[in-house]
C-alpha atoms as a PDB file:
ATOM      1  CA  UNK A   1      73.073 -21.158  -7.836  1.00  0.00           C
ATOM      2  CA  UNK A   2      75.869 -22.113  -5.329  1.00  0.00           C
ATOM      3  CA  UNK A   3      75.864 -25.830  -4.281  1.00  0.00           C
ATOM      4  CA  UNK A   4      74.560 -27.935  -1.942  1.00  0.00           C
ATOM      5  CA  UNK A   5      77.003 -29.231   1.251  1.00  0.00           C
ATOM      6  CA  UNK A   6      76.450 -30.620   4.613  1.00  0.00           C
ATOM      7  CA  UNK A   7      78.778 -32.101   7.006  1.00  0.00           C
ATOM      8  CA  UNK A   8      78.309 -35.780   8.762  1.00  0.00           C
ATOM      9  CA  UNK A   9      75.830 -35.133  11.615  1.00  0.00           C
ATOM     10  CA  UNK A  10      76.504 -39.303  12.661  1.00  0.00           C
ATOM     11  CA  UNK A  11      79.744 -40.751  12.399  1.00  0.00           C
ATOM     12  CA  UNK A  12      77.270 -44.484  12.256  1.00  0.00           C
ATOM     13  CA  UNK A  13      75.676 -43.457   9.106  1.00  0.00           C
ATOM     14  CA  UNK A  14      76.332 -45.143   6.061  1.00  0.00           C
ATOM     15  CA  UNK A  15      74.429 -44.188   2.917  1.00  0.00           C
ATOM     16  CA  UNK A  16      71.592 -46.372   0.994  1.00  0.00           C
ATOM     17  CA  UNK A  17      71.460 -47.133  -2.468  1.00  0.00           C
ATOM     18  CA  UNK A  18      68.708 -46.916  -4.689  1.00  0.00           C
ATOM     19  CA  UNK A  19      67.631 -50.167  -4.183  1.00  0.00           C
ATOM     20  CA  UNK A  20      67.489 -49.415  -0.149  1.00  0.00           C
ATOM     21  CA  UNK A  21      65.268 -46.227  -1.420  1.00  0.00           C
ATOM     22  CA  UNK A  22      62.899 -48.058  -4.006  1.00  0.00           C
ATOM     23  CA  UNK A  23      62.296 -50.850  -1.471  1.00  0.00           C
ATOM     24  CA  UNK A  24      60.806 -48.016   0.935  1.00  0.00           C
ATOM     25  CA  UNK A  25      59.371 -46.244  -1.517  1.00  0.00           C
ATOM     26  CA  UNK A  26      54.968 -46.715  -1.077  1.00  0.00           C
ATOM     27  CA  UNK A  27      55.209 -46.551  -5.165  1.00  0.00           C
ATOM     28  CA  UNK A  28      57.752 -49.837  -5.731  1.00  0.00           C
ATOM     29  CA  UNK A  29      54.509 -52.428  -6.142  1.00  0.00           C
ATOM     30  CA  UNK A  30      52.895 -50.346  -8.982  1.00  0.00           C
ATOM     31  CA  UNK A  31      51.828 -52.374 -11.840  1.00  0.00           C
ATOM     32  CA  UNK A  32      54.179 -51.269 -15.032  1.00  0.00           C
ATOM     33  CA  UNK A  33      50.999 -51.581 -16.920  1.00  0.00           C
ATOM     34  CA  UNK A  34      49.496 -48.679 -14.913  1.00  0.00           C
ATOM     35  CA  UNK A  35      50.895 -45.807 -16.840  1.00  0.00           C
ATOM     36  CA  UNK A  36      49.463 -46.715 -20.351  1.00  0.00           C
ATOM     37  CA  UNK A  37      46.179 -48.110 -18.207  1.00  0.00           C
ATOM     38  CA  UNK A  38      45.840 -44.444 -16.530  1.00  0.00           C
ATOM     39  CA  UNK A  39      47.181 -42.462 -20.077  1.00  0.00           C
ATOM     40  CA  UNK A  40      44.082 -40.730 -20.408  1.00  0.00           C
ATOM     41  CA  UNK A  41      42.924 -39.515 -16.874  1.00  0.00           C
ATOM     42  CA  UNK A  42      43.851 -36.230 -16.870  1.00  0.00           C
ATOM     43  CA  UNK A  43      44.419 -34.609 -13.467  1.00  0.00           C
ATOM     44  CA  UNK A  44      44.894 -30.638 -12.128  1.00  0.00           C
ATOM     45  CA  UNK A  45      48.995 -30.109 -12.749  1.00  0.00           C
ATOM     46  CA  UNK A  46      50.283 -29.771  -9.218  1.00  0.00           C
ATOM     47  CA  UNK A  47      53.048 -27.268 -10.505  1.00  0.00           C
ATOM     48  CA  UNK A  48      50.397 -25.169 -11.579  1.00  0.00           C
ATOM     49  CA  UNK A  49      52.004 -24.663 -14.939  1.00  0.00           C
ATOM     50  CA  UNK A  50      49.964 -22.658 -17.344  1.00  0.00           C
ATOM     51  CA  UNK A  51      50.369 -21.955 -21.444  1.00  0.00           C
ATOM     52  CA  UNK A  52      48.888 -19.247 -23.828  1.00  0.00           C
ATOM     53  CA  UNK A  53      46.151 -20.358 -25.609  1.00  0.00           C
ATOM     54  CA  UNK A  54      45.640 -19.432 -29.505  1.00  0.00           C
ATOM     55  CA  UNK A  55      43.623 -16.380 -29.021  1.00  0.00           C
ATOM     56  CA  UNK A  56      46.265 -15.382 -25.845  1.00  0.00           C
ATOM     57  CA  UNK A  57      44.794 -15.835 -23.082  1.00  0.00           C
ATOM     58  CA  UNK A  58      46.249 -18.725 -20.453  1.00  0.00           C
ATOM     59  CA  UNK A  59      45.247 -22.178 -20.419  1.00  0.00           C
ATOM     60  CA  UNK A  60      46.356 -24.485 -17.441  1.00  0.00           C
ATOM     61  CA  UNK A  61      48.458 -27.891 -18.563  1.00  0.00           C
ATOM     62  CA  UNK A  62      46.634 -30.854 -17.246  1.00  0.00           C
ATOM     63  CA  UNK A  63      49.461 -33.778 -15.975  1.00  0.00           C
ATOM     64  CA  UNK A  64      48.613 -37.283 -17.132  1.00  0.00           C
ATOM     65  CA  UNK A  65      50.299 -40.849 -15.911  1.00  0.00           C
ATOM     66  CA  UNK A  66      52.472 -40.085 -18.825  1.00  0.00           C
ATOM     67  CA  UNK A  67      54.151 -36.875 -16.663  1.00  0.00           C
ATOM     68  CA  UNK A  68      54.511 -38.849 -13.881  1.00  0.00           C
ATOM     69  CA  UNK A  69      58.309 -40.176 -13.057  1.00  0.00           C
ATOM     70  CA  UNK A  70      59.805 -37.067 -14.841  1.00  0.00           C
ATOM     71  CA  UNK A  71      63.304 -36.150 -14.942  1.00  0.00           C
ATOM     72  CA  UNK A  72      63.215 -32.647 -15.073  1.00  0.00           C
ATOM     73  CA  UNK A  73      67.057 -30.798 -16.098  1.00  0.00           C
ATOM     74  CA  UNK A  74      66.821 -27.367 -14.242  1.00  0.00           C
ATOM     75  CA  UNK A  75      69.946 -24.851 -14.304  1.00  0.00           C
ATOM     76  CA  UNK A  76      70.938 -21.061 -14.268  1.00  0.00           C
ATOM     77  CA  UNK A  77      72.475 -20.179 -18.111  1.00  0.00           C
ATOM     78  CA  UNK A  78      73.167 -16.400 -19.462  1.00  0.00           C
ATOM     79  CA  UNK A  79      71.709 -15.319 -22.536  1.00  0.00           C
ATOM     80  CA  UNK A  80      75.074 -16.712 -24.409  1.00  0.00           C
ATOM     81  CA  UNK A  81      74.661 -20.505 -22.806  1.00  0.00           C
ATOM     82  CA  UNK A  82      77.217 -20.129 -19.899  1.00  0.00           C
ATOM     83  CA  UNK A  83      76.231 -22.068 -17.289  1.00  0.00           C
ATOM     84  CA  UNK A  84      79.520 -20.902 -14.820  1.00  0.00           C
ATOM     85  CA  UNK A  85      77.161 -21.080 -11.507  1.00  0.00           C
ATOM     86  CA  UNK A  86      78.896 -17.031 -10.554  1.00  0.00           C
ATOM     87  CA  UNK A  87      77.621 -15.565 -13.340  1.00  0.00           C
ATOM     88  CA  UNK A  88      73.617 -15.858 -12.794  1.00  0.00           C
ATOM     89  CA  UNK A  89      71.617 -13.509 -10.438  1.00  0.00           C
ATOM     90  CA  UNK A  90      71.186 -15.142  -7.159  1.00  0.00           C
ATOM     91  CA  UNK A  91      68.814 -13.238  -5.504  1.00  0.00           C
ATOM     92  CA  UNK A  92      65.897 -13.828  -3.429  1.00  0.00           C
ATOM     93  CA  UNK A  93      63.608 -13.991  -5.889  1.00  0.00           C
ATOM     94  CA  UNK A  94      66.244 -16.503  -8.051  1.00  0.00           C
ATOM     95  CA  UNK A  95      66.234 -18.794  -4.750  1.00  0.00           C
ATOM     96  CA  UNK A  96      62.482 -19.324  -4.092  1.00  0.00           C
ATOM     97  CA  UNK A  97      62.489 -19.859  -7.923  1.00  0.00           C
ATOM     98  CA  UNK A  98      64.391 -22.556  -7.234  1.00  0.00           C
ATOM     99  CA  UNK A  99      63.307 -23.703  -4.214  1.00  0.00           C
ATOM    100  CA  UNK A 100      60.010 -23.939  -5.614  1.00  0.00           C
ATOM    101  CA  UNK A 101      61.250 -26.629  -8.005  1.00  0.00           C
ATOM    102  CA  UNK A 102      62.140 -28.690  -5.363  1.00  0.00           C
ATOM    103  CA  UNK A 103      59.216 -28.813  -3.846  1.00  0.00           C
ATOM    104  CA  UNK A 104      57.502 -29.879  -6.599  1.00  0.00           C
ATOM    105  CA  UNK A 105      59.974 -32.547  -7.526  1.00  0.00           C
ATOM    106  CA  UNK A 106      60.791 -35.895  -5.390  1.00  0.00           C
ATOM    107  CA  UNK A 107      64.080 -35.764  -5.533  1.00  0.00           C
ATOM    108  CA  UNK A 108      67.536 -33.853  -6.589  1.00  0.00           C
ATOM    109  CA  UNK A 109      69.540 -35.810  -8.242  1.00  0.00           C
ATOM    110  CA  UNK A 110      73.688 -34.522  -9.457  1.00  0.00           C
ATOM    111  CA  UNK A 111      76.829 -35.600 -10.435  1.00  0.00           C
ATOM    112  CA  UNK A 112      79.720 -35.835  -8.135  1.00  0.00           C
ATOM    113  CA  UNK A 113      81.165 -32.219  -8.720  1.00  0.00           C
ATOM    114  CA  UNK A 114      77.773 -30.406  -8.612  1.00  0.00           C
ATOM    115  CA  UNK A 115      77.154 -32.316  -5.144  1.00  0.00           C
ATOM    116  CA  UNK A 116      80.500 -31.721  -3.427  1.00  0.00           C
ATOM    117  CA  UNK A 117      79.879 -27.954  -4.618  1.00  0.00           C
ATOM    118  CA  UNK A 118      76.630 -28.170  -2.435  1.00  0.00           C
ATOM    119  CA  UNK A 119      77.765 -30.112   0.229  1.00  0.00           C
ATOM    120  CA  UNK A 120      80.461 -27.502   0.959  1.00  0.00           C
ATOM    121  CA  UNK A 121      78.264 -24.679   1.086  1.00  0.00           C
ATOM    122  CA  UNK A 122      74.227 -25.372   2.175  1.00  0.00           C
ATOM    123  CA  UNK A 123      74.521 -26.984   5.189  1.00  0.00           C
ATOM    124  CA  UNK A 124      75.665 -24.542   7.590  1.00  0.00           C
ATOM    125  CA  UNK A 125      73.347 -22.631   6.590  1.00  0.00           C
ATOM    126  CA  UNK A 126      71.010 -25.359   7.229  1.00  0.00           C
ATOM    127  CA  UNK A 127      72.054 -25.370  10.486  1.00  0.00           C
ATOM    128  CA  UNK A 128      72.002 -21.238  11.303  1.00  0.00           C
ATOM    129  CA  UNK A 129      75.629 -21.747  11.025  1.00  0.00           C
ATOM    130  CA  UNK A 130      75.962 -19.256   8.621  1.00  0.00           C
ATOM    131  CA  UNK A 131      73.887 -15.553   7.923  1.00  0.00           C
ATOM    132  CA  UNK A 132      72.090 -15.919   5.060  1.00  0.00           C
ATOM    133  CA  UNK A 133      68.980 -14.082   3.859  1.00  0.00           C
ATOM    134  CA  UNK A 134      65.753 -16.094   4.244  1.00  0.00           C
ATOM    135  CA  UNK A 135      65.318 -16.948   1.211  1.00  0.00           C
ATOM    136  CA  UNK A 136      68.492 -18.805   1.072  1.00  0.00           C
ATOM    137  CA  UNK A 137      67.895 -20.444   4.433  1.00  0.00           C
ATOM    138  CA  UNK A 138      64.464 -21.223   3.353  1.00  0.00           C
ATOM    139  CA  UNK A 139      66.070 -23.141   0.581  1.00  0.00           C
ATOM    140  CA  UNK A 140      68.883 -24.743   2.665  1.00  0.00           C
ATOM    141  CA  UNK A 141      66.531 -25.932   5.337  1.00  0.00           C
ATOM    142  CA  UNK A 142      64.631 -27.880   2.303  1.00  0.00           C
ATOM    143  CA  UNK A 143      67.567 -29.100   1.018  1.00  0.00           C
ATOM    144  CA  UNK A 144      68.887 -30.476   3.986  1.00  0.00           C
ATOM    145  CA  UNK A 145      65.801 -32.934   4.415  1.00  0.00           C
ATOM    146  CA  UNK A 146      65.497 -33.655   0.730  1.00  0.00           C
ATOM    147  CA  UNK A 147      66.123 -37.094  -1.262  1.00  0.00           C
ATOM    148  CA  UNK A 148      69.503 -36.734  -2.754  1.00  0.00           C
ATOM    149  CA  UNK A 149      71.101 -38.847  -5.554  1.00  0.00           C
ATOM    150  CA  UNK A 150      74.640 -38.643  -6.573  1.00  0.00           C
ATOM    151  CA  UNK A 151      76.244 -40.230  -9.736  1.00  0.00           C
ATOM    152  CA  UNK A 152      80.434 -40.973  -8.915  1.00  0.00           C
ATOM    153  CA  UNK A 153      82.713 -43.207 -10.823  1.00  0.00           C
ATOM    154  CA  UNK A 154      85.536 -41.905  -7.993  1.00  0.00           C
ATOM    155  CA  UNK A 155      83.205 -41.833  -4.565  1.00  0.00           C
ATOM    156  CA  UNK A 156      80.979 -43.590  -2.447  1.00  0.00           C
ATOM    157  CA  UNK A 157      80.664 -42.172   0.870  1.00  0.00           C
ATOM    158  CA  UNK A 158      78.454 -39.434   0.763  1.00  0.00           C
ATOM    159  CA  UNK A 159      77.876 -38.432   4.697  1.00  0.00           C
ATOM    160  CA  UNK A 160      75.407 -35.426   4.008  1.00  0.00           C
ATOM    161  CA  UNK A 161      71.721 -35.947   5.363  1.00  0.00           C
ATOM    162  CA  UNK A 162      69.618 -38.198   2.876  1.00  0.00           C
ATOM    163  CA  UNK A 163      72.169 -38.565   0.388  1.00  0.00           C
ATOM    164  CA  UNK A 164      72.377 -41.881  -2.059  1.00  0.00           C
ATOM    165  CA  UNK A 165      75.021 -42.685  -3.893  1.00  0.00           C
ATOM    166  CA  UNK A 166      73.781 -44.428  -7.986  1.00  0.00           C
ATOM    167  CA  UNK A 167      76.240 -46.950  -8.482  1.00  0.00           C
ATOM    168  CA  UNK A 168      76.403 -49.327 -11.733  1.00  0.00           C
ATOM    169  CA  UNK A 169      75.007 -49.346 -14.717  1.00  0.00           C
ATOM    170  CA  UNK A 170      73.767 -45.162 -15.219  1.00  0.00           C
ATOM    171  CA  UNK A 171      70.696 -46.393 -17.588  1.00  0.00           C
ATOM    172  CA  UNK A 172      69.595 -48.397 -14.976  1.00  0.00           C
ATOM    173  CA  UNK A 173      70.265 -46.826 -12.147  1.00  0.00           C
ATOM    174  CA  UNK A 174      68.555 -43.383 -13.573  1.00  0.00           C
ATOM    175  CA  UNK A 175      65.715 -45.181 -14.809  1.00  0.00           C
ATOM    176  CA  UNK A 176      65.124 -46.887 -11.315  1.00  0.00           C
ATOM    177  CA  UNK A 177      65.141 -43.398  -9.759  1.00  0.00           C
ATOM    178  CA  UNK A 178      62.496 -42.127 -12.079  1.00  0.00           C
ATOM    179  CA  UNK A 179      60.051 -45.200 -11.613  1.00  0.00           C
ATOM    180  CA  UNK A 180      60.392 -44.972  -7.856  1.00  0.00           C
ATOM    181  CA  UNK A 181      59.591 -40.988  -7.663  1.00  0.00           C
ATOM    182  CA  UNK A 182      56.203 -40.399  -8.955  1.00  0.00           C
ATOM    183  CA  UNK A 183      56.708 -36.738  -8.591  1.00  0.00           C
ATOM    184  CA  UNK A 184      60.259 -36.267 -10.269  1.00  0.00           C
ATOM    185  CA  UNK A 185      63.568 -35.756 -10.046  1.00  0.00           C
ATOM    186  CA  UNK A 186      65.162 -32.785 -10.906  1.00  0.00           C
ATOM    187  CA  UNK A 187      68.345 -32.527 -12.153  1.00  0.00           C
ATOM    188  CA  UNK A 188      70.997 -29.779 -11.595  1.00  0.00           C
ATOM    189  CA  UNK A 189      74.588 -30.864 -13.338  1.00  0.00           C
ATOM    190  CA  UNK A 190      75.386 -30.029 -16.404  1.00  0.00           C
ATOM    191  CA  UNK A 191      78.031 -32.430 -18.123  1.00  0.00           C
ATOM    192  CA  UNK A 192      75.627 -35.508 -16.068  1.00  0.00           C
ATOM    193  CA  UNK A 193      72.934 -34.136 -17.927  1.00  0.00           C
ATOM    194  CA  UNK A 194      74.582 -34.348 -21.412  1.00  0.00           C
ATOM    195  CA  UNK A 195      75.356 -37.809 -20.193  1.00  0.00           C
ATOM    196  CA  UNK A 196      71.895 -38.497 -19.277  1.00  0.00           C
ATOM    197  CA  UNK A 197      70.128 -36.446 -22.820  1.00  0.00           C
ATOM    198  CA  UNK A 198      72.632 -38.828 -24.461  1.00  0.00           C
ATOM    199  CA  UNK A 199      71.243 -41.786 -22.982  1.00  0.00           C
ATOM    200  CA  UNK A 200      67.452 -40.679 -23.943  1.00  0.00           C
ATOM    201  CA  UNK A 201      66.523 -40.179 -20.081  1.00  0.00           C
ATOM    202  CA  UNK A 202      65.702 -36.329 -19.819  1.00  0.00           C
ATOM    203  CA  UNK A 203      61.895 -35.346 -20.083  1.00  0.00           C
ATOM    204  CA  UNK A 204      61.697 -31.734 -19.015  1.00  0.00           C
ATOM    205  CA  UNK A 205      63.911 -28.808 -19.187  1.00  0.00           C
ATOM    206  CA  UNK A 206      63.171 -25.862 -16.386  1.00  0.00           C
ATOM    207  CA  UNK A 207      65.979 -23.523 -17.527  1.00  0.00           C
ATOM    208  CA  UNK A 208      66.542 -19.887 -15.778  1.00  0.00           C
ATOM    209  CA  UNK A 209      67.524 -17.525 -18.197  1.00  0.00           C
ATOM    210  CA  UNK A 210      69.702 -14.900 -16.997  1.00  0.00           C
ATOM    211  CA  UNK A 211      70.039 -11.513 -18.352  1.00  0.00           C
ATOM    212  CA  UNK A 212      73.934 -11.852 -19.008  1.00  0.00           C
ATOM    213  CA  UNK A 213      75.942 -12.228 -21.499  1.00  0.00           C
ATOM    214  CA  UNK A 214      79.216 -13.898 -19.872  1.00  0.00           C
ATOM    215  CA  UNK A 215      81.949 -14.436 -22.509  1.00  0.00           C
ATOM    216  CA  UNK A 216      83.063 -17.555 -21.784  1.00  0.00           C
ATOM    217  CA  UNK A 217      82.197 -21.665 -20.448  1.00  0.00           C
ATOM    218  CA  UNK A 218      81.104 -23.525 -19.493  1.00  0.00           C
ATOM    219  CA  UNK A 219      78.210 -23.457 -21.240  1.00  0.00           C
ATOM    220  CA  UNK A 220      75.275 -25.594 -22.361  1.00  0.00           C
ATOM    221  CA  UNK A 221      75.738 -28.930 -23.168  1.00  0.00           C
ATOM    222  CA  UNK A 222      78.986 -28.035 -24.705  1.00  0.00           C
ATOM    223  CA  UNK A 223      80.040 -31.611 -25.114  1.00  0.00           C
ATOM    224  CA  UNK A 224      77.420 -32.437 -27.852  1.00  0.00           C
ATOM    225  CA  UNK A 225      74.586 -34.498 -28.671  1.00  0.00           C
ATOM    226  CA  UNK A 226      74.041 -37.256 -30.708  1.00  0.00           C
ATOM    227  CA  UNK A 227      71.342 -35.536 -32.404  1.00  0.00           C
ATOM    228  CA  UNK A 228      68.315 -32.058 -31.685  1.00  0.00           C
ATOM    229  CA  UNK A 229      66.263 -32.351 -29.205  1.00  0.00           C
ATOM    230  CA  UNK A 230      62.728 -31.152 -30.073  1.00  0.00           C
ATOM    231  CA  UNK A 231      60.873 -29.605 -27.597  1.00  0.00           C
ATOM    232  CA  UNK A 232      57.440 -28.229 -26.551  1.00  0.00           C
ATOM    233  CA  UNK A 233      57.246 -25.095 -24.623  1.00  0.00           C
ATOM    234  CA  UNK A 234      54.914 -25.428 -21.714  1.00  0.00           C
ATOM    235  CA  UNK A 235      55.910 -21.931 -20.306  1.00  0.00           C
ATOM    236  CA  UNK A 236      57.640 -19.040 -20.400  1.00  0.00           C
ATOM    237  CA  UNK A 237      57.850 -16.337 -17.265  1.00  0.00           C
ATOM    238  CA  UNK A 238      59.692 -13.139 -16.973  1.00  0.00           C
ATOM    239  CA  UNK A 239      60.897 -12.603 -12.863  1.00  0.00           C
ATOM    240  CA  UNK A 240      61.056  -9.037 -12.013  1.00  0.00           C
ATOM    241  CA  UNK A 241      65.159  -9.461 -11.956  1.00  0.00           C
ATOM    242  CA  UNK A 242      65.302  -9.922 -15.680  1.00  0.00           C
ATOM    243  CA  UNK A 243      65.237 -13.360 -16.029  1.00  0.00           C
ATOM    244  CA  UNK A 244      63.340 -15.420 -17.560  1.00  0.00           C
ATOM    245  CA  UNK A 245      62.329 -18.988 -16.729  1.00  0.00           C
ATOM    246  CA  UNK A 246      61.974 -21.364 -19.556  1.00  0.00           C
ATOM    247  CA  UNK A 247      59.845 -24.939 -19.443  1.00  0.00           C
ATOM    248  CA  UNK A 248      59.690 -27.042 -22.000  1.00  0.00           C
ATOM    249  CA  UNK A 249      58.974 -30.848 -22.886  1.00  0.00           C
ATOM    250  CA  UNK A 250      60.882 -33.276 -24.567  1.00  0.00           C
ATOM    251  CA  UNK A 251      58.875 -33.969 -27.710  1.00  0.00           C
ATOM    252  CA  UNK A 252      59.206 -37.581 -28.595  1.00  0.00           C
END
């Protein structure tokens, strides 16, 4: 998937921090108690996620407290691990994949490279600036009015619509983000997700499996982990382009 970019719409607008966002956020008084209080009321999962059962046929996954606050790692890798954002299908059907994530989640959330890649690129469309199919506006359009977190050791004006920059300590910081966004963040940069998978933080991988076999890097998580990650598959779909998207759990 390209990036996301959009240009300063007010030359007055500075942006908030994550403390700005958690102190608006209806979820900030929630008792820390109520996740293990709630662990066992299972409701419908709103991303309508289903599994196979043990005789094959498909069982629904039922989201607890315990899936609430999720950050959810979600990219476009070949069959070989390359993650190199040209290499992947984008089609129509790979964009409403994706847009589809974000609706479900709360909040994107990327490093500093990822974000400048987007900010270059979405927003005109956004703005019918730019012929696109609708697919790709329909994701734009989203974009543009969607919560978005940056992580940047190097920058902290970040002018596009709705954009916070995560300053300090990156444990913290992250961690704050997840407990303010009951419905998720999801993730799209790859070496600040090693970063974050090193730090413990990542719950849920939603990975887009391309039918390609690229050659070369970047590729997954190429920078190494401390140690495997174990994971539960929750599901697996085939798109009629080939690919295949991939969700699984963090076992821990």
């Amino acid at each position: 998937m390209r990036g996301i970019t959009a240009r300063r719409t007010c030359s007055s607008w500075k942006p908030r921090g994550i403390d700005a966002f958690i102190a608006d956020n209806p979820y900030r008084q929630r008792d820390p108690r109520h996740r293990s209080q709630g662990r066992h009321q299972a409701k419908p999962d709103p991303l309508g996620d289903k599994r196979p059962a043990d005789d094959g046929a498909v069982r629904r996954v039922f989201r607890t407290e315990d899936t609430l606050g999720l950050l959810t790692f979600s990219t476009n890798v070949t069959l070989d691990g390359c993650v190199d954002h040209r290499e992947g299908i984008a089609d129509d059907e790979t964009h409403a994949f994706f847009t589809r994530l974000m609706d479900e989640g709360g909040a994107m959330l990327w490093g500093r490279v990822t974000y400048e890649m987007m900010e270059n690129y979405w927003p005109a469309i956004a703005r019918g600036e730019a012929e696109a199919p609708p697919a790709m506006r329909e994701w734009a359009v989203k974009l543009e009015a969607k919560p978005k977190y940056v992580v940047s050791s190097t920058r902290t004006n970040f002018p596009w619509t709705n954009s916070h920059p995560i300053a300090g300590d990156l444990r913290t910081g992250i961690q704050k983000l997840k407990d303010a966004t009951p419905s998720g963040v999801l993730l799209g940069s790859g070496k600040l997700a090693t970063a974050l998978d090193r730090l413990d933080l990542i719950d849920e991988y939603k990975l887009l499996v391309h039918p390609r076999i690229a050659g070369h890097g970047p590729t997954l998580y190429e920078r190494g982990l401390p140690s495997t990650r174990r994971l539960e598959l929750i599901s697996a779909k085939p798109l009629r382009n080939g690919a295949v998207a991939l969700h699984y759990r963090r076992v821990r």
